[in-house]
C-alpha atoms as a PDB file:
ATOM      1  CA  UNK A   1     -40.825 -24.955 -27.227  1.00  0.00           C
ATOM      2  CA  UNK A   2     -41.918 -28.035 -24.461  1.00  0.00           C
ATOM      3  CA  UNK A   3     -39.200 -29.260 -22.260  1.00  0.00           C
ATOM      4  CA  UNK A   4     -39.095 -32.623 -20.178  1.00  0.00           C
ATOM      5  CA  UNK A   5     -37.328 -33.406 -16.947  1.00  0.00           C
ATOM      6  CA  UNK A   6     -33.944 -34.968 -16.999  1.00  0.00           C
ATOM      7  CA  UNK A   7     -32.823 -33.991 -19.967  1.00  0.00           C
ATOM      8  CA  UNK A   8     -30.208 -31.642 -21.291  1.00  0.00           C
ATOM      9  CA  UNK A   9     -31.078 -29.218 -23.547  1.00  0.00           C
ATOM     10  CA  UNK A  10     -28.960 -26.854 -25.476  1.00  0.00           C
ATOM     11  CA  UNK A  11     -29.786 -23.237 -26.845  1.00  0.00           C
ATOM     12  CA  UNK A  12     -27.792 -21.778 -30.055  1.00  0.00           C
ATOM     13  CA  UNK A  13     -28.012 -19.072 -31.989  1.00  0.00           C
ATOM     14  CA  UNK A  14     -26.239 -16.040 -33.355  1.00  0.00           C
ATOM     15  CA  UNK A  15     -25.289 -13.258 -30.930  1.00  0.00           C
ATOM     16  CA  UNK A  16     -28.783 -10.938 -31.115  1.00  0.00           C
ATOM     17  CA  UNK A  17     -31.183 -13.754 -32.264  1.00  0.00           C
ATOM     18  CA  UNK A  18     -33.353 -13.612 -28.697  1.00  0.00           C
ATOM     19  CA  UNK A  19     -31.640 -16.210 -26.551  1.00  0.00           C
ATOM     20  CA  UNK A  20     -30.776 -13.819 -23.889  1.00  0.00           C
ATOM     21  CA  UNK A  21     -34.309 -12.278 -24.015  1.00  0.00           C
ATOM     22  CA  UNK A  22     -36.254 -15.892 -23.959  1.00  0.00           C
ATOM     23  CA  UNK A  23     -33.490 -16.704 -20.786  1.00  0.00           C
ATOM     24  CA  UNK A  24     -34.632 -13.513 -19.247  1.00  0.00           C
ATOM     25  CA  UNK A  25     -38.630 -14.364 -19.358  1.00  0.00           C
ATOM     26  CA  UNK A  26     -37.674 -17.505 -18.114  1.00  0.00           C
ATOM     27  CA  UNK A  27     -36.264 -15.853 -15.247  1.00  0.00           C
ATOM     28  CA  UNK A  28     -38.678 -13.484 -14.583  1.00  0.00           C
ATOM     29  CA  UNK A  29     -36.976 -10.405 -15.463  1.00  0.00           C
ATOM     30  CA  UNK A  30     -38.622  -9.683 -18.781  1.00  0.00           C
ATOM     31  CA  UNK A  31     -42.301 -10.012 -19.110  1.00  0.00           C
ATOM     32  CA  UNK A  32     -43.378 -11.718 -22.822  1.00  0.00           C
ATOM     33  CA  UNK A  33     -46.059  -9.598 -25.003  1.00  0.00           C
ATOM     34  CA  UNK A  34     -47.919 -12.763 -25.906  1.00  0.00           C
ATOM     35  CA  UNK A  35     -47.824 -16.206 -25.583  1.00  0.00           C
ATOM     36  CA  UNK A  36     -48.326 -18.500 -22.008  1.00  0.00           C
ATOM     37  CA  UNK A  37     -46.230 -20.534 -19.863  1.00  0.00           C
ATOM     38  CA  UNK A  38     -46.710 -23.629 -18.930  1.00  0.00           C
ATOM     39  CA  UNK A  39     -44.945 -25.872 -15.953  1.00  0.00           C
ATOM     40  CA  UNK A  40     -46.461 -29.125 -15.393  1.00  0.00           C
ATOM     41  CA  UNK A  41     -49.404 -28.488 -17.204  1.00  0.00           C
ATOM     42  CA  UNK A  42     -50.443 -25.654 -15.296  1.00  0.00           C
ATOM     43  CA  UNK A  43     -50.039 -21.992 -17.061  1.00  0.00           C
ATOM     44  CA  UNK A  44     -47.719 -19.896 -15.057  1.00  0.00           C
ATOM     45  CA  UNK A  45     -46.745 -15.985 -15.330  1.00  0.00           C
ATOM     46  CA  UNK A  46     -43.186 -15.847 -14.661  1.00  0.00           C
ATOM     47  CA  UNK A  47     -43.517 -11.847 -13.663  1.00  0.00           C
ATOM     48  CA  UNK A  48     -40.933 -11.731 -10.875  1.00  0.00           C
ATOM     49  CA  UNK A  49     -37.629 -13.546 -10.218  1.00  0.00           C
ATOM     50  CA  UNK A  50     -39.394 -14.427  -7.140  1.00  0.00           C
ATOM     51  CA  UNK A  51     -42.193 -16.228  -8.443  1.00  0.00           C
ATOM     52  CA  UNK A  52     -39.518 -17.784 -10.426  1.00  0.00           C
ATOM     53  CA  UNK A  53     -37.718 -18.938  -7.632  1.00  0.00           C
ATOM     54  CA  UNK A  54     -41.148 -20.760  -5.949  1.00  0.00           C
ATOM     55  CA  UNK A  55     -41.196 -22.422  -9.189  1.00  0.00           C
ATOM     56  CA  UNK A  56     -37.974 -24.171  -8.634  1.00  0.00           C
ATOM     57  CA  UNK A  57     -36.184 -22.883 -11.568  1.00  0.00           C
ATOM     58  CA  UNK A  58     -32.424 -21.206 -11.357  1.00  0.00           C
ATOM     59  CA  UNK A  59     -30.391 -19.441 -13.925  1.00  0.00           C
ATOM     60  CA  UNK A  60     -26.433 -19.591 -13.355  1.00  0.00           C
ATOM     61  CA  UNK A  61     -25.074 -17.074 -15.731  1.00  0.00           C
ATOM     62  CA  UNK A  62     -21.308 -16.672 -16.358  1.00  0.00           C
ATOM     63  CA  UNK A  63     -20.862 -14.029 -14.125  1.00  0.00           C
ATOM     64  CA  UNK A  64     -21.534 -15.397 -10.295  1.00  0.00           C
ATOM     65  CA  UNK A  65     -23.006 -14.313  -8.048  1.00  0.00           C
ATOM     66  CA  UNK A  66     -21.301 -15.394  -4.890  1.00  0.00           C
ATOM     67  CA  UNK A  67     -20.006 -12.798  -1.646  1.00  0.00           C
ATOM     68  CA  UNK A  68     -16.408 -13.159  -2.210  1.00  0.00           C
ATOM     69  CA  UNK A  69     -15.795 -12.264   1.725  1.00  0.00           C
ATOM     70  CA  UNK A  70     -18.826 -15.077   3.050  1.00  0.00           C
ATOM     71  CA  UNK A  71     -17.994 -18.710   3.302  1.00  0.00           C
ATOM     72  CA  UNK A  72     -19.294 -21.406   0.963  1.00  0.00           C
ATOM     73  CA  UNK A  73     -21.477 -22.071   3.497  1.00  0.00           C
ATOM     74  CA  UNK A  74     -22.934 -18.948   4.003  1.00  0.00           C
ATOM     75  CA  UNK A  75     -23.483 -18.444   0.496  1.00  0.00           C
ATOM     76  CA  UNK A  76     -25.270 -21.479  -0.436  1.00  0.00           C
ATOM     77  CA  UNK A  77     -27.526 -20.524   1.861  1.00  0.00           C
ATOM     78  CA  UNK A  78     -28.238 -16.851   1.300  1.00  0.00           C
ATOM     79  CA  UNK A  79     -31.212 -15.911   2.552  1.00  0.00           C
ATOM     80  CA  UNK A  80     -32.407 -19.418   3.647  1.00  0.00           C
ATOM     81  CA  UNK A  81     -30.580 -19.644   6.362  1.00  0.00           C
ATOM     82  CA  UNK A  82     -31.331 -23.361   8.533  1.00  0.00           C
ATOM     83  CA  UNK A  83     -32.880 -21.860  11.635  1.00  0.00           C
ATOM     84  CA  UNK A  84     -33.949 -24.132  14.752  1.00  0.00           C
ATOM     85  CA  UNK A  85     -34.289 -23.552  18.695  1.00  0.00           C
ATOM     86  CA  UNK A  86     -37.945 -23.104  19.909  1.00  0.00           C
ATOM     87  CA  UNK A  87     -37.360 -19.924  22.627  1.00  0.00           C
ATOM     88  CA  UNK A  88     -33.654 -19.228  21.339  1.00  0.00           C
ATOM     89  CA  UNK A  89     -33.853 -19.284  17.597  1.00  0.00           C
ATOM     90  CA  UNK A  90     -30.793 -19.403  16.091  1.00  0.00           C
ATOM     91  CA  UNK A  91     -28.920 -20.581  12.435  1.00  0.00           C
ATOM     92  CA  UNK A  92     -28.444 -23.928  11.929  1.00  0.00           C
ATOM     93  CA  UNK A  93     -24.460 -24.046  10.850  1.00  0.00           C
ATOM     94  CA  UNK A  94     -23.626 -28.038  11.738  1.00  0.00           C
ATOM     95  CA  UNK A  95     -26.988 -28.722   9.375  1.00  0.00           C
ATOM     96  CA  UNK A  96     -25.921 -26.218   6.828  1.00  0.00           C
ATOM     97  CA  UNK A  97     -22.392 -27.572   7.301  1.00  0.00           C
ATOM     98  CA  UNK A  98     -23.855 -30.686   6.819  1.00  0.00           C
ATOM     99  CA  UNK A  99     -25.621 -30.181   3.747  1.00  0.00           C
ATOM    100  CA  UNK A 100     -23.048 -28.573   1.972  1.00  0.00           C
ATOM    101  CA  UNK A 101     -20.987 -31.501   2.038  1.00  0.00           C
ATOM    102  CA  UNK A 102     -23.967 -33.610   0.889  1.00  0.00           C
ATOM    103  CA  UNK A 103     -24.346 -31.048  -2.099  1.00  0.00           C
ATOM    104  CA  UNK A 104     -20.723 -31.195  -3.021  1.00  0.00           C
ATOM    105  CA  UNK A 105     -20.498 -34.837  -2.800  1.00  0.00           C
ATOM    106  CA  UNK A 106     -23.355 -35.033  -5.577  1.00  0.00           C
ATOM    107  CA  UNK A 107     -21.395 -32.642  -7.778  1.00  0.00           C
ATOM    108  CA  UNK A 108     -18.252 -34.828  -6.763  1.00  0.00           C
ATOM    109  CA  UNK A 109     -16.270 -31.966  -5.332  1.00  0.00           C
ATOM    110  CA  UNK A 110     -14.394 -31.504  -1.569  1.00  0.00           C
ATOM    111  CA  UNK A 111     -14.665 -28.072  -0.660  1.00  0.00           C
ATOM    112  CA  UNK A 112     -14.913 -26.889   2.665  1.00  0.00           C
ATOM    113  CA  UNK A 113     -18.251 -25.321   3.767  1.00  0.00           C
ATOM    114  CA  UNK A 114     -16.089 -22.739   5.955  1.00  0.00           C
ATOM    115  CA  UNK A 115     -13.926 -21.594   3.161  1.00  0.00           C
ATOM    116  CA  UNK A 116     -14.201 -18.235   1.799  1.00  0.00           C
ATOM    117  CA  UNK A 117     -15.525 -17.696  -1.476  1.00  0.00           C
ATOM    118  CA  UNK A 118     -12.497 -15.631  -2.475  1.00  0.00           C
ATOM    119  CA  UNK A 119     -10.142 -18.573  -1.895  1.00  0.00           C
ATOM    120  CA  UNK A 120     -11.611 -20.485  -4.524  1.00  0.00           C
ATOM    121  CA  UNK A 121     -10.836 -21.298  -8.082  1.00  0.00           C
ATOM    122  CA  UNK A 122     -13.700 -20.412 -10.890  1.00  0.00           C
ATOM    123  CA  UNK A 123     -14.901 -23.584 -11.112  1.00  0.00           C
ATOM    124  CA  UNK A 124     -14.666 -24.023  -7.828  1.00  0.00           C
ATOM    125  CA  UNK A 125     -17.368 -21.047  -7.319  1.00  0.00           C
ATOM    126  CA  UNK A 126     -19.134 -22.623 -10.419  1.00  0.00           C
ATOM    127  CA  UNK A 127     -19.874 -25.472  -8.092  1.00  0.00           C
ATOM    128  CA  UNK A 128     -20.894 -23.341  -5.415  1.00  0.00           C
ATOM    129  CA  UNK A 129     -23.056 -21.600  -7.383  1.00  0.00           C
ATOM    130  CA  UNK A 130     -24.836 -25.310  -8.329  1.00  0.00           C
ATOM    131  CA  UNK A 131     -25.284 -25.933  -4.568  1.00  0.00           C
ATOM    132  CA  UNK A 132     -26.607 -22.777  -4.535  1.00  0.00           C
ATOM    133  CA  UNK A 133     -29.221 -23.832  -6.761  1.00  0.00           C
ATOM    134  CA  UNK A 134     -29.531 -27.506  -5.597  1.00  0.00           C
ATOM    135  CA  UNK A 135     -30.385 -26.000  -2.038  1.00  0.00           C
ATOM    136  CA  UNK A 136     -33.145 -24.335  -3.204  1.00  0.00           C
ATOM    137  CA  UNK A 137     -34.686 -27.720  -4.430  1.00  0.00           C
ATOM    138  CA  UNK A 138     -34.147 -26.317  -8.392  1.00  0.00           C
ATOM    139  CA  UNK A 139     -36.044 -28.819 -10.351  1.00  0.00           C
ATOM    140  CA  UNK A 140     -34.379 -26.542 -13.830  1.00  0.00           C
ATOM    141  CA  UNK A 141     -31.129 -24.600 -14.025  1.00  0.00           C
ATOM    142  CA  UNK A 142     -30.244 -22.789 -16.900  1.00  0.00           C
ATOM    143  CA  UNK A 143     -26.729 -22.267 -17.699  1.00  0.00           C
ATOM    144  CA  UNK A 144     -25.441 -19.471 -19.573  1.00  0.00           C
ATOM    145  CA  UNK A 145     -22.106 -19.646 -21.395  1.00  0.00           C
ATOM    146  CA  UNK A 146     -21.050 -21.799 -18.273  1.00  0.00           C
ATOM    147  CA  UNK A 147     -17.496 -22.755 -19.380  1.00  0.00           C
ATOM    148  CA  UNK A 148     -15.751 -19.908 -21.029  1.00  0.00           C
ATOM    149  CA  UNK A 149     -13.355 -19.662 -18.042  1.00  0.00           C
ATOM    150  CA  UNK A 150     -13.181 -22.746 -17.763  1.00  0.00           C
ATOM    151  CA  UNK A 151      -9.677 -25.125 -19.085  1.00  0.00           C
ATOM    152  CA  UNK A 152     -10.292 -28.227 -21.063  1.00  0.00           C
ATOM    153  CA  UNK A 153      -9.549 -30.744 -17.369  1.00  0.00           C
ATOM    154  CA  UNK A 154     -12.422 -28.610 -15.844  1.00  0.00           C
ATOM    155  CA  UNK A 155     -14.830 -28.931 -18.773  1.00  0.00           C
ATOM    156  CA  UNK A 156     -14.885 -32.307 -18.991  1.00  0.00           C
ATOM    157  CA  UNK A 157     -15.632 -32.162 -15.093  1.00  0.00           C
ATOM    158  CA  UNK A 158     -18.259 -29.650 -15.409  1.00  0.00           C
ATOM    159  CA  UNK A 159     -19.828 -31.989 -18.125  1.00  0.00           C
ATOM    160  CA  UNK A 160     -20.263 -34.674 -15.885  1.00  0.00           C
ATOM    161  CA  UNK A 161     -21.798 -32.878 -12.802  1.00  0.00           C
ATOM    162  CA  UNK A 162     -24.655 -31.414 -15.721  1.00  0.00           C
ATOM    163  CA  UNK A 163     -24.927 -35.388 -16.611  1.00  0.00           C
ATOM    164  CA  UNK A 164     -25.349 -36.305 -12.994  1.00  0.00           C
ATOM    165  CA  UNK A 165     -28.060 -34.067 -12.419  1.00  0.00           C
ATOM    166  CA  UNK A 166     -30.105 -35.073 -15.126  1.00  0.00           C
ATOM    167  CA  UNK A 167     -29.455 -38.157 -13.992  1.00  0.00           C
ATOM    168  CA  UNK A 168     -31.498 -36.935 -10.629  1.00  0.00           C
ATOM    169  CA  UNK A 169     -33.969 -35.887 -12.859  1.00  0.00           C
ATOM    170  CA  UNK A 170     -33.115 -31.914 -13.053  1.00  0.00           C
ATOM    171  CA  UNK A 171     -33.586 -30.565 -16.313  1.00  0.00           C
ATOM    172  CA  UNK A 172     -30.793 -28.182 -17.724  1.00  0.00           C
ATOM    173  CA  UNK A 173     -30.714 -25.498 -20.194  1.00  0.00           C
ATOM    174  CA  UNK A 174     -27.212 -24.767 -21.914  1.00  0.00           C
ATOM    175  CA  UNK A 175     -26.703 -21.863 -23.555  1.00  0.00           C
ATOM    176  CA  UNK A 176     -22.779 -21.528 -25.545  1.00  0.00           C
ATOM    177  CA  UNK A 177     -21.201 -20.722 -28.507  1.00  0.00           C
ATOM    178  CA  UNK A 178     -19.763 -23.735 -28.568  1.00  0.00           C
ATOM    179  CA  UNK A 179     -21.198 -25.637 -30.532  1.00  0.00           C
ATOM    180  CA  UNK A 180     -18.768 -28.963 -30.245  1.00  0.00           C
ATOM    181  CA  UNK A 181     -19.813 -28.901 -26.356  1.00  0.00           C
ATOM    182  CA  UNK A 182     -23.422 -28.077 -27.478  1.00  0.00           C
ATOM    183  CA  UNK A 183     -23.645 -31.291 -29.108  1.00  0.00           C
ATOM    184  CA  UNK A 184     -21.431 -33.598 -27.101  1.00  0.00           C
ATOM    185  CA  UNK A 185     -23.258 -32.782 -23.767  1.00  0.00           C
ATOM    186  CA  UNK A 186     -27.319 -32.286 -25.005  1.00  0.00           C
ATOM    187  CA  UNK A 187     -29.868 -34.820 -25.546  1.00  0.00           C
ATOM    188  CA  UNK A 188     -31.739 -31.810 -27.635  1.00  0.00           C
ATOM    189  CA  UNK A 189     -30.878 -28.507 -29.222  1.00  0.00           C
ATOM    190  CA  UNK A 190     -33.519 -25.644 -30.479  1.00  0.00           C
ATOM    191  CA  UNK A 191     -31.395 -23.606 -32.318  1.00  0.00           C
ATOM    192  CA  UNK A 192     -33.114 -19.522 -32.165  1.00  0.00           C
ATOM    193  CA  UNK A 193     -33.175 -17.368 -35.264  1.00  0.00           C
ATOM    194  CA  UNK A 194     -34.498 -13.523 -35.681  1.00  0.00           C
ATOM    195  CA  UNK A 195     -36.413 -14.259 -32.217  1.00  0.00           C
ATOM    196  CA  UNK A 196     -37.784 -17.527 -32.630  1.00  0.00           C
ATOM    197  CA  UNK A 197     -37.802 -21.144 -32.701  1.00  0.00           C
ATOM    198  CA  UNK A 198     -36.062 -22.115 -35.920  1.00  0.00           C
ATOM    199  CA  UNK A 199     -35.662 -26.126 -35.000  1.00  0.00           C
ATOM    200  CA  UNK A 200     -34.919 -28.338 -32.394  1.00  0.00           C
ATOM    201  CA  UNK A 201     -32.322 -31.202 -33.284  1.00  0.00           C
ATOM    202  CA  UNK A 202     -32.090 -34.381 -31.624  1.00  0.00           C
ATOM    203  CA  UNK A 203     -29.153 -36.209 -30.546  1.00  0.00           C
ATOM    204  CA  UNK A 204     -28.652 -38.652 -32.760  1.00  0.00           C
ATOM    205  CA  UNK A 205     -28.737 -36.133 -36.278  1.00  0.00           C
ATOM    206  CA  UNK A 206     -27.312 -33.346 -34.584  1.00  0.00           C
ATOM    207  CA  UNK A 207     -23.757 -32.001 -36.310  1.00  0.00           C
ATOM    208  CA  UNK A 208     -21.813 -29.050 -36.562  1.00  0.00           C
ATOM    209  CA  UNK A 209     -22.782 -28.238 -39.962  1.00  0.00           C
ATOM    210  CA  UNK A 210     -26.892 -28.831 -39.131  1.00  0.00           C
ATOM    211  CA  UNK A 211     -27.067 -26.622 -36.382  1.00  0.00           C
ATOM    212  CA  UNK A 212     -25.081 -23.927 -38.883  1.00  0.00           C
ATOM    213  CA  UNK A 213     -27.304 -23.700 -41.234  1.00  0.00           C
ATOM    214  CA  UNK A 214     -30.357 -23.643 -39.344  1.00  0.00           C
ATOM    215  CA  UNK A 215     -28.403 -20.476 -37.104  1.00  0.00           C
ATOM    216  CA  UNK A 216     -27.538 -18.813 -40.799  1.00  0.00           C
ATOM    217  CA  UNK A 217     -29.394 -20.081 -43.540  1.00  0.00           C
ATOM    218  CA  UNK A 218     -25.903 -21.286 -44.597  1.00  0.00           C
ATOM    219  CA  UNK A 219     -23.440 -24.051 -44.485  1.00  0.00           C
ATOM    220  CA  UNK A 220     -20.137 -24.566 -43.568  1.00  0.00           C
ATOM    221  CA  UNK A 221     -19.336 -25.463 -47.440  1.00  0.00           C
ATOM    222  CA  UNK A 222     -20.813 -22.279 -48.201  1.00  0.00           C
ATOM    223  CA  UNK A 223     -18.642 -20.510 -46.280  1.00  0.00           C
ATOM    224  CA  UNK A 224     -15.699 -22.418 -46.948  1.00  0.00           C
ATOM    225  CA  UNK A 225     -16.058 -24.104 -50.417  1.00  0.00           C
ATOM    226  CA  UNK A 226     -13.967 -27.105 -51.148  1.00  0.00           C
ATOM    227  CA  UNK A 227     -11.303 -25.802 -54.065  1.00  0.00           C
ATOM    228  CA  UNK A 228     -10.093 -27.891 -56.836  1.00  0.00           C
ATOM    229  CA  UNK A 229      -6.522 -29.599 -55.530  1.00  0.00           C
ATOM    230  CA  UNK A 230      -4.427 -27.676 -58.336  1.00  0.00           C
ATOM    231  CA  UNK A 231      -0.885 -29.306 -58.590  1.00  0.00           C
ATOM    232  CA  UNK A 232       0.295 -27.333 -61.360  1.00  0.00           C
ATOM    233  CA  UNK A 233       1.000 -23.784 -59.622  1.00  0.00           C
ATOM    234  CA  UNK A 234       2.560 -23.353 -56.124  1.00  0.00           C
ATOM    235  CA  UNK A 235      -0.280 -22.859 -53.287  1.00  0.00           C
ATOM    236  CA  UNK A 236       3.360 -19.964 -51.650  1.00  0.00           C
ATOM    237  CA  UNK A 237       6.511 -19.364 -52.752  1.00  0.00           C
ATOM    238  CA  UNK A 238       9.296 -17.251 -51.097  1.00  0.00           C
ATOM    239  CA  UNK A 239      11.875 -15.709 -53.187  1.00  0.00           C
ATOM    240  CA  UNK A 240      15.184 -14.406 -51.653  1.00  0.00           C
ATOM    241  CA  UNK A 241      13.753 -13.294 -48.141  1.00  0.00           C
ATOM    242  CA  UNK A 242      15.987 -12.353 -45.747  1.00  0.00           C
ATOM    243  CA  UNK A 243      16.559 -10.493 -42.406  1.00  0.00           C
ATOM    244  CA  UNK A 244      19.440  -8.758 -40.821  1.00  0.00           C
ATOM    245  CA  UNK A 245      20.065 -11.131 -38.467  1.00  0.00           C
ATOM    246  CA  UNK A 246      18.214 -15.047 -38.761  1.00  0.00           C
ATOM    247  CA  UNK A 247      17.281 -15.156 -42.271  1.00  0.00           C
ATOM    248  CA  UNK A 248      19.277 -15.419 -45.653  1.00  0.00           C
ATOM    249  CA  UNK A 249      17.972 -15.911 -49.218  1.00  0.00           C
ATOM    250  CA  UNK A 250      15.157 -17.679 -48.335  1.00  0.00           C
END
């Protein structure tokens, strides 16, 4: 599996066919029995989420992560906190402030660094969450199942912030079941089977039906055969249906 910068890159597979354990070794939180690593050409061991995090990589999964009762601010900036005075040391808030606007303006969203979290809309925090990860100078953010709460206005949306960052050069992981938002958004999908590798399709020969069969072994005709178009014999029929109140001799 090699990965470039600025690029989108989707990850399918049946539920149980390792993409939650290869996201996890990504992220430091499971540690591979064989194999290496390698980030810009030099081999790594991603052994803690903290190593992980030096390496300027951030998963986002589905369920955030955010301190519903801190502001936007303050959670962007969890644990990095903008400190400056030279005798009196203090945070930073008109930088972070600052910066938070910058973030959001990338992502094209206005929300207030000073609003709660819990005052926000999902993909409101979803955003957060990205300045979460663009503060941290993230260089690759894996996303996992990213827009199942998310309504068809606010996909669309999301889709173009995940363009606009490889755009900066950031290179993103997708991970859904979705296969239609798979293909519309990635310039490249590996599609996982029984824990490994099975392909990786490019954009331009990437369908539906492709990505199927290299997930099951199986097609979308084999699953749903076309039938002969039989004219001679009704496909229903109702005879004298009724109900006690809407319905007669149907």
């Amino acid at each position: 599996m090699q990965i470039e910068n600025g690029k989108i890159y989707g990850l399918v597979g049946e539920n149980g066919a390792g993409k939650s354990v290869l996201v996890n070794i990504i992220s430091g939180l499971y540690k591979p029995d064989s194999g290496d690593i390698y980030i810009q050409g030099n081999r790594v061991e991603l052994n803690k989420p903290q190593v992980v995090r030096e390496l300027k990589i951030t998963t986002l999964h589905q369920s955030l992560s955010l301190i519903e009762d801190l502001t936007v601010a303050e959670n962007v900036f969890l644990g990095d906190y903008i400190i400056k005075g030279k005798y009196f040391r203090h945070i930073d808030w008109k930088e972070i402030n600052n910066k938070c606007k910058y973030y959001f303006k990338i992502l094209g969203f206005k929300i207030d660094p000073k609003d709660f979290v819990r005052d926000l809309n999902y993909s409101q925090k979803q955003v957060v969450e990205i300045a979460k990860a663009l503060s941290r100078d993230s260089r690759m953010i894996i996303f996992d199942e990213p827009t199942i709460f998310l309504n068809n206005v606010e996909i669309e949306n999301f889709r173009k912030i995940l363009k606009n960052l490889a755009d900066k050069g950031i290179t993103i992981m997708y991970i859904s079941h979705q296969l239609k938002e798979v293909i519309n958004l990635c310039d490249s999908i590996f599609v996982i089977r029984d824990g490994q590798i099975a392909t990786n399709i490019q954009k331009p020969y990437v369908n539906e039906d492709l990505i199927i069969k290299h997930m099951t072994r199986i097609t979308i005709s084999d699953i749903y055969p076309k039938l002969p178009n039989r004219i001679d014999r009704p496909v229903l029929r109702v005879d004298s249906v009724s109900t006690e109140s809407d319905i007669r001799n149907v």
